[in-house]
PDB file of N, CA and C in Angstrom:
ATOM      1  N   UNK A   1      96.944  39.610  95.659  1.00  0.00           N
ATOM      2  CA  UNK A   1      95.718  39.769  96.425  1.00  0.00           C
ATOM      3  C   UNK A   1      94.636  38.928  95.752  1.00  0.00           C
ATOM      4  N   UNK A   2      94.044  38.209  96.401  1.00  0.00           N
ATOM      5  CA  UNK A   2      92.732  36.840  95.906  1.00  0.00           C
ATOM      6  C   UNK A   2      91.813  37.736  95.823  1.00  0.00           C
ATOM      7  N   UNK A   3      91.057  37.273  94.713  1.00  0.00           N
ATOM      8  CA  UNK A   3      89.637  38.137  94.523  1.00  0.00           C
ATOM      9  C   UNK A   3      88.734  38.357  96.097  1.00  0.00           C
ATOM     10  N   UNK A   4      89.161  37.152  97.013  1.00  0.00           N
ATOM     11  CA  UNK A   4      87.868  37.163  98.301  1.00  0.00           C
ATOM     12  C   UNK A   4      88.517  38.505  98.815  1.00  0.00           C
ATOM     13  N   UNK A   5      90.008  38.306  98.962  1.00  0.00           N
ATOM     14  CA  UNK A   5      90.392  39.688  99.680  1.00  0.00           C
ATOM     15  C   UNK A   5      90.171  41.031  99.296  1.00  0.00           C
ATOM     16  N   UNK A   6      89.587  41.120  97.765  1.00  0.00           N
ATOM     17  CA  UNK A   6      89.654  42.402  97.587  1.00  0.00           C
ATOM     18  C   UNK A   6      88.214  42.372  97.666  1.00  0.00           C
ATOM     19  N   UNK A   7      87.436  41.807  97.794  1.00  0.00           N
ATOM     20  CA  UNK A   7      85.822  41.540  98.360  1.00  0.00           C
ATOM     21  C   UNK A   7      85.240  42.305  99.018  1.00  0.00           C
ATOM     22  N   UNK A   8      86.256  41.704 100.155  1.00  0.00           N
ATOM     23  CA  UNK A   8      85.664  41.881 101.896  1.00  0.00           C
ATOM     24  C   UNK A   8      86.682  43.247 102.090  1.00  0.00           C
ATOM     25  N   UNK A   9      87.555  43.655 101.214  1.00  0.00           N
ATOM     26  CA  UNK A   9      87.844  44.819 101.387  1.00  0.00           C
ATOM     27  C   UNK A   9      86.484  45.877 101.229  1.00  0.00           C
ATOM     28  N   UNK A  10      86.335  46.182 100.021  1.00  0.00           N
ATOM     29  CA  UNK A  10      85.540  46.416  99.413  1.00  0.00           C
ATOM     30  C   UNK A  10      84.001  46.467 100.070  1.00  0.00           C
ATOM     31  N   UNK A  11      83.683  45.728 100.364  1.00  0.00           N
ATOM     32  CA  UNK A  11      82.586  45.227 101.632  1.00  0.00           C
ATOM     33  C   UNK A  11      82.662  46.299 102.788  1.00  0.00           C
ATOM     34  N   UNK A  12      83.754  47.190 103.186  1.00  0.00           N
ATOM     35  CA  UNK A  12      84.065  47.907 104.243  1.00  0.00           C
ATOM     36  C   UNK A  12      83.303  49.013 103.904  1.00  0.00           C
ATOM     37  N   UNK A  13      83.006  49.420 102.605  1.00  0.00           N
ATOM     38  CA  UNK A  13      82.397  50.967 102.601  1.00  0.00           C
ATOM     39  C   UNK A  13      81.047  51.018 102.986  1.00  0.00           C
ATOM     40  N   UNK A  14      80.050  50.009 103.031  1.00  0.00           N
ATOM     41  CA  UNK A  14      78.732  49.875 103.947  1.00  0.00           C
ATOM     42  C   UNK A  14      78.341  48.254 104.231  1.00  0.00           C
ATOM     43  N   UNK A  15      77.395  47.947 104.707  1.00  0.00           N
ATOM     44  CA  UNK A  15      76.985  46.998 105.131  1.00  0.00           C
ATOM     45  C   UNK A  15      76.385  45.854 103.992  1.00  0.00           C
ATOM     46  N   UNK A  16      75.427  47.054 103.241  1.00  0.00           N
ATOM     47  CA  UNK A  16      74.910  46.110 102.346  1.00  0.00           C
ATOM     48  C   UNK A  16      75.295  46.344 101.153  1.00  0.00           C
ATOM     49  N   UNK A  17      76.937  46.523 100.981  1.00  0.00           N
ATOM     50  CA  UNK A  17      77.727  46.297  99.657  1.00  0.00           C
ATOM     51  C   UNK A  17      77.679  45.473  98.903  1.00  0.00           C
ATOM     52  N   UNK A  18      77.432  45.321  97.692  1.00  0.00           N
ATOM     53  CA  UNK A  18      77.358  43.711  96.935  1.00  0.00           C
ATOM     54  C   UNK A  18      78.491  43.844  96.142  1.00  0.00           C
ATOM     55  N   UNK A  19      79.667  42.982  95.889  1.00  0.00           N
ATOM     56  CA  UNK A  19      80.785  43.171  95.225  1.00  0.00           C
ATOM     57  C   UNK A  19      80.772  41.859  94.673  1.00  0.00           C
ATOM     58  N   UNK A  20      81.296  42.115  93.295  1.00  0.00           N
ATOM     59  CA  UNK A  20      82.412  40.855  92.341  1.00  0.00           C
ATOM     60  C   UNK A  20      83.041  41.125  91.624  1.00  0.00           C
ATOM     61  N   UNK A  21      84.079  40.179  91.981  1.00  0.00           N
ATOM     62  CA  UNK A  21      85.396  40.171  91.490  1.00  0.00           C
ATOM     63  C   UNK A  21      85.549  39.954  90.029  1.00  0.00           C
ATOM     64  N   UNK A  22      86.167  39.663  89.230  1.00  0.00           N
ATOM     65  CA  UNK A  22      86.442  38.958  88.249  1.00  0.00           C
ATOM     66  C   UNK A  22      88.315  39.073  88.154  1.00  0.00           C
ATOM     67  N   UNK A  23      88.948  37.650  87.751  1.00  0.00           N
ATOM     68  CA  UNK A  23      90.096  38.076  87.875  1.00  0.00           C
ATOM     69  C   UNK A  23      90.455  37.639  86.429  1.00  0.00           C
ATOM     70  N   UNK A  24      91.063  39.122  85.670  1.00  0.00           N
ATOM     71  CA  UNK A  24      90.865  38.910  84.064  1.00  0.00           C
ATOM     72  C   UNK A  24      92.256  38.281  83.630  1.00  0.00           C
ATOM     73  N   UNK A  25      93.390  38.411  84.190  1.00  0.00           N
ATOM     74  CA  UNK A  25      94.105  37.205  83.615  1.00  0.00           C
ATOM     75  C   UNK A  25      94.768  35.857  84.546  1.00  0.00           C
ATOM     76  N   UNK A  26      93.920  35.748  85.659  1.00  0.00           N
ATOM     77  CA  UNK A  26      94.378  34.446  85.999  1.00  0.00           C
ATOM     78  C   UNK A  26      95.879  34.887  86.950  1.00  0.00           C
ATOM     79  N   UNK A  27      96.553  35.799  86.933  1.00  0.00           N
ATOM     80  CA  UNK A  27      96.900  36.490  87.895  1.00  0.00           C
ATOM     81  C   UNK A  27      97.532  36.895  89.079  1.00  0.00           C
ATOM     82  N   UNK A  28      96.267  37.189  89.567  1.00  0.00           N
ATOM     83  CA  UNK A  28      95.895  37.792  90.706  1.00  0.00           C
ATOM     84  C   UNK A  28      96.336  38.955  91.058  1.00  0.00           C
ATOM     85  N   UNK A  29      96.423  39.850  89.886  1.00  0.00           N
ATOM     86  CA  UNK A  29      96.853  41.097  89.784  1.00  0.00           C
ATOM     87  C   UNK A  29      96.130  42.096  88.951  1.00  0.00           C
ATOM     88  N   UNK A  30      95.153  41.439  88.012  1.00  0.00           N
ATOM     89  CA  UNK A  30      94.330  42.315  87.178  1.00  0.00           C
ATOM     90  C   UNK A  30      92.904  42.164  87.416  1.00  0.00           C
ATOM     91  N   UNK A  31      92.391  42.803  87.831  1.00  0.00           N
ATOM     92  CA  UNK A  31      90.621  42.907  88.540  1.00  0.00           C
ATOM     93  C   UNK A  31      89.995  43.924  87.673  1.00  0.00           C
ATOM     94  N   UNK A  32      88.833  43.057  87.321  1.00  0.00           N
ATOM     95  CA  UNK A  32      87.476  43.746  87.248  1.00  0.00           C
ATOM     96  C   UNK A  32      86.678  43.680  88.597  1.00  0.00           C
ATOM     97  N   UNK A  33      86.188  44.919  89.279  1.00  0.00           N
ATOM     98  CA  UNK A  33      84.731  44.578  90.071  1.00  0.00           C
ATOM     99  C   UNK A  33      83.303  45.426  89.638  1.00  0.00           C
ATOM    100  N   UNK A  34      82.461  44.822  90.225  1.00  0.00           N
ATOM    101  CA  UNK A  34      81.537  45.328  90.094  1.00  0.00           C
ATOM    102  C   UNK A  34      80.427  45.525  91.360  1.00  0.00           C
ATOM    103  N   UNK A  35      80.948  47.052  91.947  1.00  0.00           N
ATOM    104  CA  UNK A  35      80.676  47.216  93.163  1.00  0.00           C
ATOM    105  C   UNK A  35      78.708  48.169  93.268  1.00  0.00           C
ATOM    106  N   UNK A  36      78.152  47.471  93.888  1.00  0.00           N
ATOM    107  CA  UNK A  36      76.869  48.561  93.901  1.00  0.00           C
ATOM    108  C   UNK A  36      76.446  48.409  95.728  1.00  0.00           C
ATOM    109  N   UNK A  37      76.346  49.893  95.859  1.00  0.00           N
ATOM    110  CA  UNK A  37      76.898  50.160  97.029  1.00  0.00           C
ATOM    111  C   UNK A  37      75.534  51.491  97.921  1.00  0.00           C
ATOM    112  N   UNK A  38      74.910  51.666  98.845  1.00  0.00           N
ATOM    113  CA  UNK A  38      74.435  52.998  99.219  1.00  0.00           C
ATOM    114  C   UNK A  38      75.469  53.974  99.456  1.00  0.00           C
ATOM    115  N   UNK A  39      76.666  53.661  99.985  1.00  0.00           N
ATOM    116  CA  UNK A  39      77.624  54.216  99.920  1.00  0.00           C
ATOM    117  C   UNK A  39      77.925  55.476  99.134  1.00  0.00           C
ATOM    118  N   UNK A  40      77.645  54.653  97.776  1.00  0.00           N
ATOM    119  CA  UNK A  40      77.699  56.008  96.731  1.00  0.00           C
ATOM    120  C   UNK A  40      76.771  56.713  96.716  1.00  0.00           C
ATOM    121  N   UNK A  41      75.790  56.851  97.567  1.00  0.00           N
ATOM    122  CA  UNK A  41      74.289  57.969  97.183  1.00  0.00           C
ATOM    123  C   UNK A  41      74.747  59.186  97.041  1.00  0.00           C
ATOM    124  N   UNK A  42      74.827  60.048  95.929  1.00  0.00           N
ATOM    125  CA  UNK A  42      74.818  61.419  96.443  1.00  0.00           C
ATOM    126  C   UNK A  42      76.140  61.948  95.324  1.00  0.00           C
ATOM    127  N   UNK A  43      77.132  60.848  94.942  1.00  0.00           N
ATOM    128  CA  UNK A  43      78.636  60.771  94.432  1.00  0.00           C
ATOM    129  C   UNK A  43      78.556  60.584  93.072  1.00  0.00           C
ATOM    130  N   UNK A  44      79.731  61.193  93.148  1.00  0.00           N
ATOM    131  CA  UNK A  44      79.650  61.201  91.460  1.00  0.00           C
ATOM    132  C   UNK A  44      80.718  60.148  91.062  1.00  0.00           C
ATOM    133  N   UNK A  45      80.529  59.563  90.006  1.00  0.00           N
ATOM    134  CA  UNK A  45      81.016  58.461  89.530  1.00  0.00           C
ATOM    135  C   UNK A  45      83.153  58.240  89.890  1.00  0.00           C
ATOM    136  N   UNK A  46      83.473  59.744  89.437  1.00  0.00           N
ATOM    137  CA  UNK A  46      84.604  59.661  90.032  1.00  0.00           C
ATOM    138  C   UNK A  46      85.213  59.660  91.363  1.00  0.00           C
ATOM    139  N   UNK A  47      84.007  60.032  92.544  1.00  0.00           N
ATOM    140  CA  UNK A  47      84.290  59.814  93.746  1.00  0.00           C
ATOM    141  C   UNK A  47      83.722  58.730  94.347  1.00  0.00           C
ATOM    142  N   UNK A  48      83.326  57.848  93.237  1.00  0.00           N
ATOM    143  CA  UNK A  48      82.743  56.437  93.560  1.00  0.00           C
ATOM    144  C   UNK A  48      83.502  55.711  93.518  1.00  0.00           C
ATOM    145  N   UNK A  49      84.799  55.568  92.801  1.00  0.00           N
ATOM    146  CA  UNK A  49      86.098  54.810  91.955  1.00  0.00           C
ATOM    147  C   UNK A  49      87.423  55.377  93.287  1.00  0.00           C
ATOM    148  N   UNK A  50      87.348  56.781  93.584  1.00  0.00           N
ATOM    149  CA  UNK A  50      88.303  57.070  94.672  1.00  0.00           C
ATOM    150  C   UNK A  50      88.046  56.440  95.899  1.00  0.00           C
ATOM    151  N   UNK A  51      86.804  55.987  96.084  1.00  0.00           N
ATOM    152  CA  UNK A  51      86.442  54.995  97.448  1.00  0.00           C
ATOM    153  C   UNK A  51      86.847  54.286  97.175  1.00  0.00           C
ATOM    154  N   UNK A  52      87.062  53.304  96.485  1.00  0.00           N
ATOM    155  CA  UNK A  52      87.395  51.899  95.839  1.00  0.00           C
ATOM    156  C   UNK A  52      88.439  52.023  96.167  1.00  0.00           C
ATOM    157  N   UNK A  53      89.353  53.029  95.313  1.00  0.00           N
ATOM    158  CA  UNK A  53      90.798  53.051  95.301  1.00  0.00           C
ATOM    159  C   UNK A  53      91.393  53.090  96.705  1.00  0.00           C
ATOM    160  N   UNK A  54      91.030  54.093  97.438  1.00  0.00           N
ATOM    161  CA  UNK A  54      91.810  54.362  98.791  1.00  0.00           C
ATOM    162  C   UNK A  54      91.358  53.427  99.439  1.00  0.00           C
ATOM    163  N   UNK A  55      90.822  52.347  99.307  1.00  0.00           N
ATOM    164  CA  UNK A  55      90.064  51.222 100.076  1.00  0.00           C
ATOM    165  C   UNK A  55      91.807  49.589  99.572  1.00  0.00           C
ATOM    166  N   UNK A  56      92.235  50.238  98.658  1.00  0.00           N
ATOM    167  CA  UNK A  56      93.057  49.164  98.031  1.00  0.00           C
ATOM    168  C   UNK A  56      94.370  49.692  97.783  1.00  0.00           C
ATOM    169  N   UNK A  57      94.501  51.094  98.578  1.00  0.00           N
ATOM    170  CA  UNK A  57      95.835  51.722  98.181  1.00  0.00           C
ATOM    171  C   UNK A  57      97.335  51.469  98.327  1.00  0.00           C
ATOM    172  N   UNK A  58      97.327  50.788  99.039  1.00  0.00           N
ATOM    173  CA  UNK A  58      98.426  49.737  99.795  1.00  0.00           C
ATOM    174  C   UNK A  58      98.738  49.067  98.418  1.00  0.00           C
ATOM    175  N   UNK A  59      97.921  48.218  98.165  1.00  0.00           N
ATOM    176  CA  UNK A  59      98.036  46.882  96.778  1.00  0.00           C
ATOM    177  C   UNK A  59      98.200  47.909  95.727  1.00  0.00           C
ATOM    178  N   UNK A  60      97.462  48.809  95.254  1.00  0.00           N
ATOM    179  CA  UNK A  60      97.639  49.603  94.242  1.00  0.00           C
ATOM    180  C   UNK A  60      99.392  50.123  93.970  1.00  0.00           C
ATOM    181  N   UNK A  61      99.647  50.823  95.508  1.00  0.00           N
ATOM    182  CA  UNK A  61     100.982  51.082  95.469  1.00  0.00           C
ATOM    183  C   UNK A  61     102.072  50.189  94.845  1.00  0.00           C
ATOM    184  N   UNK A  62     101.923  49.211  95.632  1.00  0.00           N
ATOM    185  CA  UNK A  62     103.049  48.183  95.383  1.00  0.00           C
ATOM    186  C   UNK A  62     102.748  47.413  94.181  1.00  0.00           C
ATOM    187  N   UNK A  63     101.704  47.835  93.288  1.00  0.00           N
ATOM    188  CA  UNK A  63     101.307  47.021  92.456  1.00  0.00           C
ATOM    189  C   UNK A  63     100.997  45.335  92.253  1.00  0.00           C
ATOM    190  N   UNK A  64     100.326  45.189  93.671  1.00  0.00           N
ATOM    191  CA  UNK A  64      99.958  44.182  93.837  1.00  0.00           C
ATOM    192  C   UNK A  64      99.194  43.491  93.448  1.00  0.00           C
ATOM    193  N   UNK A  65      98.110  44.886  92.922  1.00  0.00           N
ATOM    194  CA  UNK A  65      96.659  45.079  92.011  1.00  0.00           C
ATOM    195  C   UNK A  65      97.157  45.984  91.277  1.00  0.00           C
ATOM    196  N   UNK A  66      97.317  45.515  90.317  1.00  0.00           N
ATOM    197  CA  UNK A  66      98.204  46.288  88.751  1.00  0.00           C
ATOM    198  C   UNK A  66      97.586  46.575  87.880  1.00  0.00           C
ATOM    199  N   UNK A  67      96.296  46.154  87.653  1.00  0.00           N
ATOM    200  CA  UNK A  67      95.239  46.832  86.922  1.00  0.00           C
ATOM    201  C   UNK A  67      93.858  46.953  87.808  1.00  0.00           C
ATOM    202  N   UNK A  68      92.601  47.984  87.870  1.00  0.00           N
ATOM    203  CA  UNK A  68      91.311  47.407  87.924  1.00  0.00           C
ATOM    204  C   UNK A  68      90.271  48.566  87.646  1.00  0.00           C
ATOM    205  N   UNK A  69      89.967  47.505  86.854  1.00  0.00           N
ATOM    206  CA  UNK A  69      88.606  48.178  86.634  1.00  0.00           C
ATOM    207  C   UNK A  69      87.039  47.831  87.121  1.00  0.00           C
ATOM    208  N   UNK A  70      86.589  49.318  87.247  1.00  0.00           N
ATOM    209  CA  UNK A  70      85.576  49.392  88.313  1.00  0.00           C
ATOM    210  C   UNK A  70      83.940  49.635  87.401  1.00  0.00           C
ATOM    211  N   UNK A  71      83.123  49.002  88.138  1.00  0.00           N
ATOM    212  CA  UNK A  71      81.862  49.503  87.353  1.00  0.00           C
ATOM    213  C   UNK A  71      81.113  49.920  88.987  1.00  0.00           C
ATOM    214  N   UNK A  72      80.195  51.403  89.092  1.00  0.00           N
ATOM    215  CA  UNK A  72      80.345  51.506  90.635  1.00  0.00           C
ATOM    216  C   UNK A  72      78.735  52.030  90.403  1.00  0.00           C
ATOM    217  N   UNK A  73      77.955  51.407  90.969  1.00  0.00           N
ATOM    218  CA  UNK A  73      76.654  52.103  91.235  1.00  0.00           C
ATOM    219  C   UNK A  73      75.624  52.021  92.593  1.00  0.00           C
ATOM    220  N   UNK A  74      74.711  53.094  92.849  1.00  0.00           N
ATOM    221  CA  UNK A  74      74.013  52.958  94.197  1.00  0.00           C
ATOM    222  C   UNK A  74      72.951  52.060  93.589  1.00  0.00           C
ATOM    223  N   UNK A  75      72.437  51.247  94.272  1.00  0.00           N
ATOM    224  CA  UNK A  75      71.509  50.298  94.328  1.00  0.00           C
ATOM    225  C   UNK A  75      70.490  50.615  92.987  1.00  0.00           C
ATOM    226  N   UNK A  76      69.727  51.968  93.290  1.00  0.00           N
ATOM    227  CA  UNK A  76      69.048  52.140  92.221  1.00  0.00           C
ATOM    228  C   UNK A  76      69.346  52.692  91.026  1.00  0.00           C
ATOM    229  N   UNK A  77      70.839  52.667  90.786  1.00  0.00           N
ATOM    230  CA  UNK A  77      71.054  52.958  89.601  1.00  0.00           C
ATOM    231  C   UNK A  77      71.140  51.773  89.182  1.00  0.00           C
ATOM    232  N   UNK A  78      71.659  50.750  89.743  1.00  0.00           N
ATOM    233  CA  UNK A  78      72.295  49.063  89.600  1.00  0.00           C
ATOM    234  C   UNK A  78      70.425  48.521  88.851  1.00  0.00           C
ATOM    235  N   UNK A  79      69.512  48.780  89.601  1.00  0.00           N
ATOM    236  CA  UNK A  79      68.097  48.436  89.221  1.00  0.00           C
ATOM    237  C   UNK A  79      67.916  48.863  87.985  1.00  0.00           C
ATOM    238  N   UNK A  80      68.089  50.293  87.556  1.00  0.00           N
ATOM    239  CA  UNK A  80      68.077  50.576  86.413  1.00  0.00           C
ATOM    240  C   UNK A  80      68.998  50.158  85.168  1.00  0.00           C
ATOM    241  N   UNK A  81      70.106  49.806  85.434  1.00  0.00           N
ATOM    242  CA  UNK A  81      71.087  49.483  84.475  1.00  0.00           C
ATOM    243  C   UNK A  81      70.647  47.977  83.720  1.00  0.00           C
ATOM    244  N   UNK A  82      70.284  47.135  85.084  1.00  0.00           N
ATOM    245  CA  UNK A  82      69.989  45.962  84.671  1.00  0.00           C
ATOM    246  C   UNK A  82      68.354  45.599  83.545  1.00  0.00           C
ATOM    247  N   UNK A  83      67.994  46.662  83.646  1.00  0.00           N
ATOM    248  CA  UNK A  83      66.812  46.401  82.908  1.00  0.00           C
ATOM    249  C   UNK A  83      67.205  46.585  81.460  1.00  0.00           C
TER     250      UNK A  83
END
């Protein structure tokens, strides 16, 4: 799975999703993203990572996407982190 595809996957949980990829060994099986999302308002960090997941569960299964790690925040936590 190409980083764009797991993107615009990813992209499905709201409109104004901002996602990136990183693909940590060249690959195309081990992902970092870094998803900040309204999506998550309200969620707690582990039901922020289960969106992700069931969003990629197919690839996960078959280990298509064999590793990934997630960094997942709502907009204004993303504002705060970055400072």
């Amino acid at each position: 799975m190409t980083p764009q595809a797991i993107a615009e996957r990813i992209r499905k949980l709201h409109p104004e999703t901002h996602v990136e990829v990183r693909d940590l060994t060249g690959t195309e099986d081990h992902y970092e993203v870094l998803v900040v999302s309204p999506a998550f308002q309200d969620k707690m960090m582990i039901e922020q990572q289960r969106m992700i997941m069931a969003l990629l569960k197919a690839e996960i299964d078959t280990e298509e996407v064999h590793a990934l790690t997630m960094k997942t925040y709502t907009p204004e936590q993303y504002e705060r982190f970055k400072k």
